[in-house]
N, C-alpha and C. Protein backbone atom coordinates (compact mmCIF):
# COMPACT_ATOMS: atom_id res chain seq x y z
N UNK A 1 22.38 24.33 -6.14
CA UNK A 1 22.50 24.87 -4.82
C UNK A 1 23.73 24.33 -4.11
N UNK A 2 24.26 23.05 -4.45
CA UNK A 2 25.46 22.76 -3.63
C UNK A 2 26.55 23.20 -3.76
N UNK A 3 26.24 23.37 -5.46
CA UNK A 3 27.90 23.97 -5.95
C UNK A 3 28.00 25.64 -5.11
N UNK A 4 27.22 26.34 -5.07
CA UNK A 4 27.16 27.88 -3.91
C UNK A 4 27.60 27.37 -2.69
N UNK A 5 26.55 26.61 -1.92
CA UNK A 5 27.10 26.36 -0.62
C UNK A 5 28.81 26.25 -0.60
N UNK A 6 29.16 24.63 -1.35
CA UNK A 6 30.63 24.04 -1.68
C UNK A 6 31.43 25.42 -1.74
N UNK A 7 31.07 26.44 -2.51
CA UNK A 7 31.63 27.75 -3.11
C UNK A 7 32.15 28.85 -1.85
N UNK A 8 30.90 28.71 -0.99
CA UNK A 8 30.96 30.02 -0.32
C UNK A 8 31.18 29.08 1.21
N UNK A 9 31.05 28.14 1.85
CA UNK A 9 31.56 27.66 2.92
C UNK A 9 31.80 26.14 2.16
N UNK A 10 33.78 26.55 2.49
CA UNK A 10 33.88 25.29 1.74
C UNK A 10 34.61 23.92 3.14
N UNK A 11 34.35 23.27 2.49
CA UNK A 11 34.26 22.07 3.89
C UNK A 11 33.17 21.48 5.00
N UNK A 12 31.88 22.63 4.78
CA UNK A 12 30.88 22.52 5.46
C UNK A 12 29.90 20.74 4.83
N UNK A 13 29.50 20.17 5.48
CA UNK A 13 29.22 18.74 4.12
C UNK A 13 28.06 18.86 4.43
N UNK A 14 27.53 18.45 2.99
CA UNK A 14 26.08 18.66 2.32
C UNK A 14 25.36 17.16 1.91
N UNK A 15 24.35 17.46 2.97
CA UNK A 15 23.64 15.83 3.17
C UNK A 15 22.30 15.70 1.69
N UNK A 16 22.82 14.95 0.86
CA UNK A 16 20.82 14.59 0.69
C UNK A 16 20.54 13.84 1.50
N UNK A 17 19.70 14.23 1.75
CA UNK A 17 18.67 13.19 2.83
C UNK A 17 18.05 11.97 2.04
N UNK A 18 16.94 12.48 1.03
CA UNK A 18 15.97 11.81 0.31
C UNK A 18 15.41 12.59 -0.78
N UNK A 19 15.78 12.11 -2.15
CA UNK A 19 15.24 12.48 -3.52
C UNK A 19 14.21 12.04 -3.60
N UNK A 20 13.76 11.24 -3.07
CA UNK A 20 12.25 10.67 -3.50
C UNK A 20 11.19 10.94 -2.54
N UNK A 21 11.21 12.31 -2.09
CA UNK A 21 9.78 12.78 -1.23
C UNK A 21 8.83 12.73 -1.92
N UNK A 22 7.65 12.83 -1.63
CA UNK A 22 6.80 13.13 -2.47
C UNK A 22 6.53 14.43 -3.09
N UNK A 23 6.44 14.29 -4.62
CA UNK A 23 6.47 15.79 -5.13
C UNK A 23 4.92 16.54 -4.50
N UNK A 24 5.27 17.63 -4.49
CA UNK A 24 4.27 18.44 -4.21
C UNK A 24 3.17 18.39 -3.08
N UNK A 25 4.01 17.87 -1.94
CA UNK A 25 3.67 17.74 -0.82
C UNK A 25 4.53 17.62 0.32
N UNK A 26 4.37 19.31 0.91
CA UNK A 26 5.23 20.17 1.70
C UNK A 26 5.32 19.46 2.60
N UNK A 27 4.12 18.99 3.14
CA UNK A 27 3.52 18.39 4.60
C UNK A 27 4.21 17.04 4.72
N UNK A 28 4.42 16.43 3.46
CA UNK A 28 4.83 14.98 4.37
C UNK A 28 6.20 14.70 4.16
N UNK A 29 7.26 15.94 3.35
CA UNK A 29 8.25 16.25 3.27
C UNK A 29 8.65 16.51 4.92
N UNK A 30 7.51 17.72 5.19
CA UNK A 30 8.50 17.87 6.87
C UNK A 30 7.87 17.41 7.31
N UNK A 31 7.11 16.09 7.27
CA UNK A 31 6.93 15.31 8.41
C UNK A 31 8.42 14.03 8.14
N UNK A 32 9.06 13.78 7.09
CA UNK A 32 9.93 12.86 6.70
C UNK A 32 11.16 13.76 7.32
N UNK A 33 11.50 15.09 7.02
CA UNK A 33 12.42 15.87 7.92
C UNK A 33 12.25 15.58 9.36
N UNK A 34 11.51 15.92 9.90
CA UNK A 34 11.62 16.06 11.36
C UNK A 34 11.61 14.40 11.84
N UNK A 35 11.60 13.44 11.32
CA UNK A 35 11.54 12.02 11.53
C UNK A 35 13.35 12.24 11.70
N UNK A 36 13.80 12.78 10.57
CA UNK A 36 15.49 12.43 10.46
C UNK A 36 16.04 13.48 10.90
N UNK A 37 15.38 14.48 11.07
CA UNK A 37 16.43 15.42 12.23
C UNK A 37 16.68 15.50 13.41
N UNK A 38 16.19 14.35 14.10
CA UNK A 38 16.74 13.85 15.87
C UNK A 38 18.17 13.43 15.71
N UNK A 39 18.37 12.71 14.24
CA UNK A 39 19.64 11.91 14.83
C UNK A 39 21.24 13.19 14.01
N UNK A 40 20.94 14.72 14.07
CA UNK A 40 21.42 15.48 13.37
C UNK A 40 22.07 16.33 14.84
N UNK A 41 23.08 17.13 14.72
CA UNK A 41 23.32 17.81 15.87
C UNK A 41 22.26 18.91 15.63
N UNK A 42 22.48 19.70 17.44
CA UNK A 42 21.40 20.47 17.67
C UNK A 42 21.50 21.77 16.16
N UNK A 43 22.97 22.15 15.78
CA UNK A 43 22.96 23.36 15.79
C UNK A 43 23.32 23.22 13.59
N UNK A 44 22.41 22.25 13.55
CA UNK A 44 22.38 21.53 12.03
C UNK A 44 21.40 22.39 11.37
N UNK A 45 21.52 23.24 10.33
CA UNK A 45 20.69 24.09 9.64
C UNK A 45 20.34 23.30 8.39
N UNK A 46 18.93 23.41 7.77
CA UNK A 46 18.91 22.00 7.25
C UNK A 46 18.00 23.02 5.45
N UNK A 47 18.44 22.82 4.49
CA UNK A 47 18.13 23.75 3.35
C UNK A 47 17.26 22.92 2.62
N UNK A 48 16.00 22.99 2.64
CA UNK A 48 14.95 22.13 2.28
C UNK A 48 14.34 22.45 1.19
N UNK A 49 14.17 21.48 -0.34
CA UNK A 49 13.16 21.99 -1.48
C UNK A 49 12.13 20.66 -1.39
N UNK A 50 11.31 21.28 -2.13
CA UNK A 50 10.15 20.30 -2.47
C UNK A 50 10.15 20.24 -3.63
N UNK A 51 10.29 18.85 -4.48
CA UNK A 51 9.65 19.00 -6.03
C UNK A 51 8.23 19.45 -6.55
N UNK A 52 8.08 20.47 -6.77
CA UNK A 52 6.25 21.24 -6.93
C UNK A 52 5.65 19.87 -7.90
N UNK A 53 6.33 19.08 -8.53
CA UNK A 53 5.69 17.97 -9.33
C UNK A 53 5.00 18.79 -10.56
N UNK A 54 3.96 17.88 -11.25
CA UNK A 54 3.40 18.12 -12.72
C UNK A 54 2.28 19.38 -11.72
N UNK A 55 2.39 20.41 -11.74
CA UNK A 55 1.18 20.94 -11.49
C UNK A 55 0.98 22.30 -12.42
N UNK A 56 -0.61 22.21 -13.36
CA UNK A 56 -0.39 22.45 -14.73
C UNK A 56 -1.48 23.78 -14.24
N UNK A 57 -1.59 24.10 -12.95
CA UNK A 57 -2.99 25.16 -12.53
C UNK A 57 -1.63 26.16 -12.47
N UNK A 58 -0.39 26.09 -12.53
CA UNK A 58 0.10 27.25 -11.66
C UNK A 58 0.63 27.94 -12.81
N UNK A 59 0.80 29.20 -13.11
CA UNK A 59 0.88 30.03 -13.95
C UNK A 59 2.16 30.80 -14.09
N UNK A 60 3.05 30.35 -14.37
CA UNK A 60 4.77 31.30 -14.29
C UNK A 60 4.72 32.26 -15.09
């Protein structure tokens, strides 16, 4: 995903925040987002994944 962003707006800079959220849990991902998006400007668009982790119920 960065190399697109880098690609298509180039100069725009691309934060990781944190690789080590917890996988497969949306909820305490954006509760760890919204902890670190006060100190971000207002008009900061923020491109968020979750690692889905080992989960062996879901069917691709």
């Amino acid at each position: 995903m960065e190399a697109v962003v880098h690609r298509e707006a180039p100069g725009i800079p691309v934060i990781d925040l944190f690789a080590d959220a917890p996988a497969a849990d949306p909820a305490a991902s954006a509760n760890l987002l919204a902890a670190y998006a006060v100190w971000f400007p207002a008009d900061t668009i923020f491109l968020c994944v979750v690692d889905p982790g080992d989960l062996p119920h879901f069917v691709w």
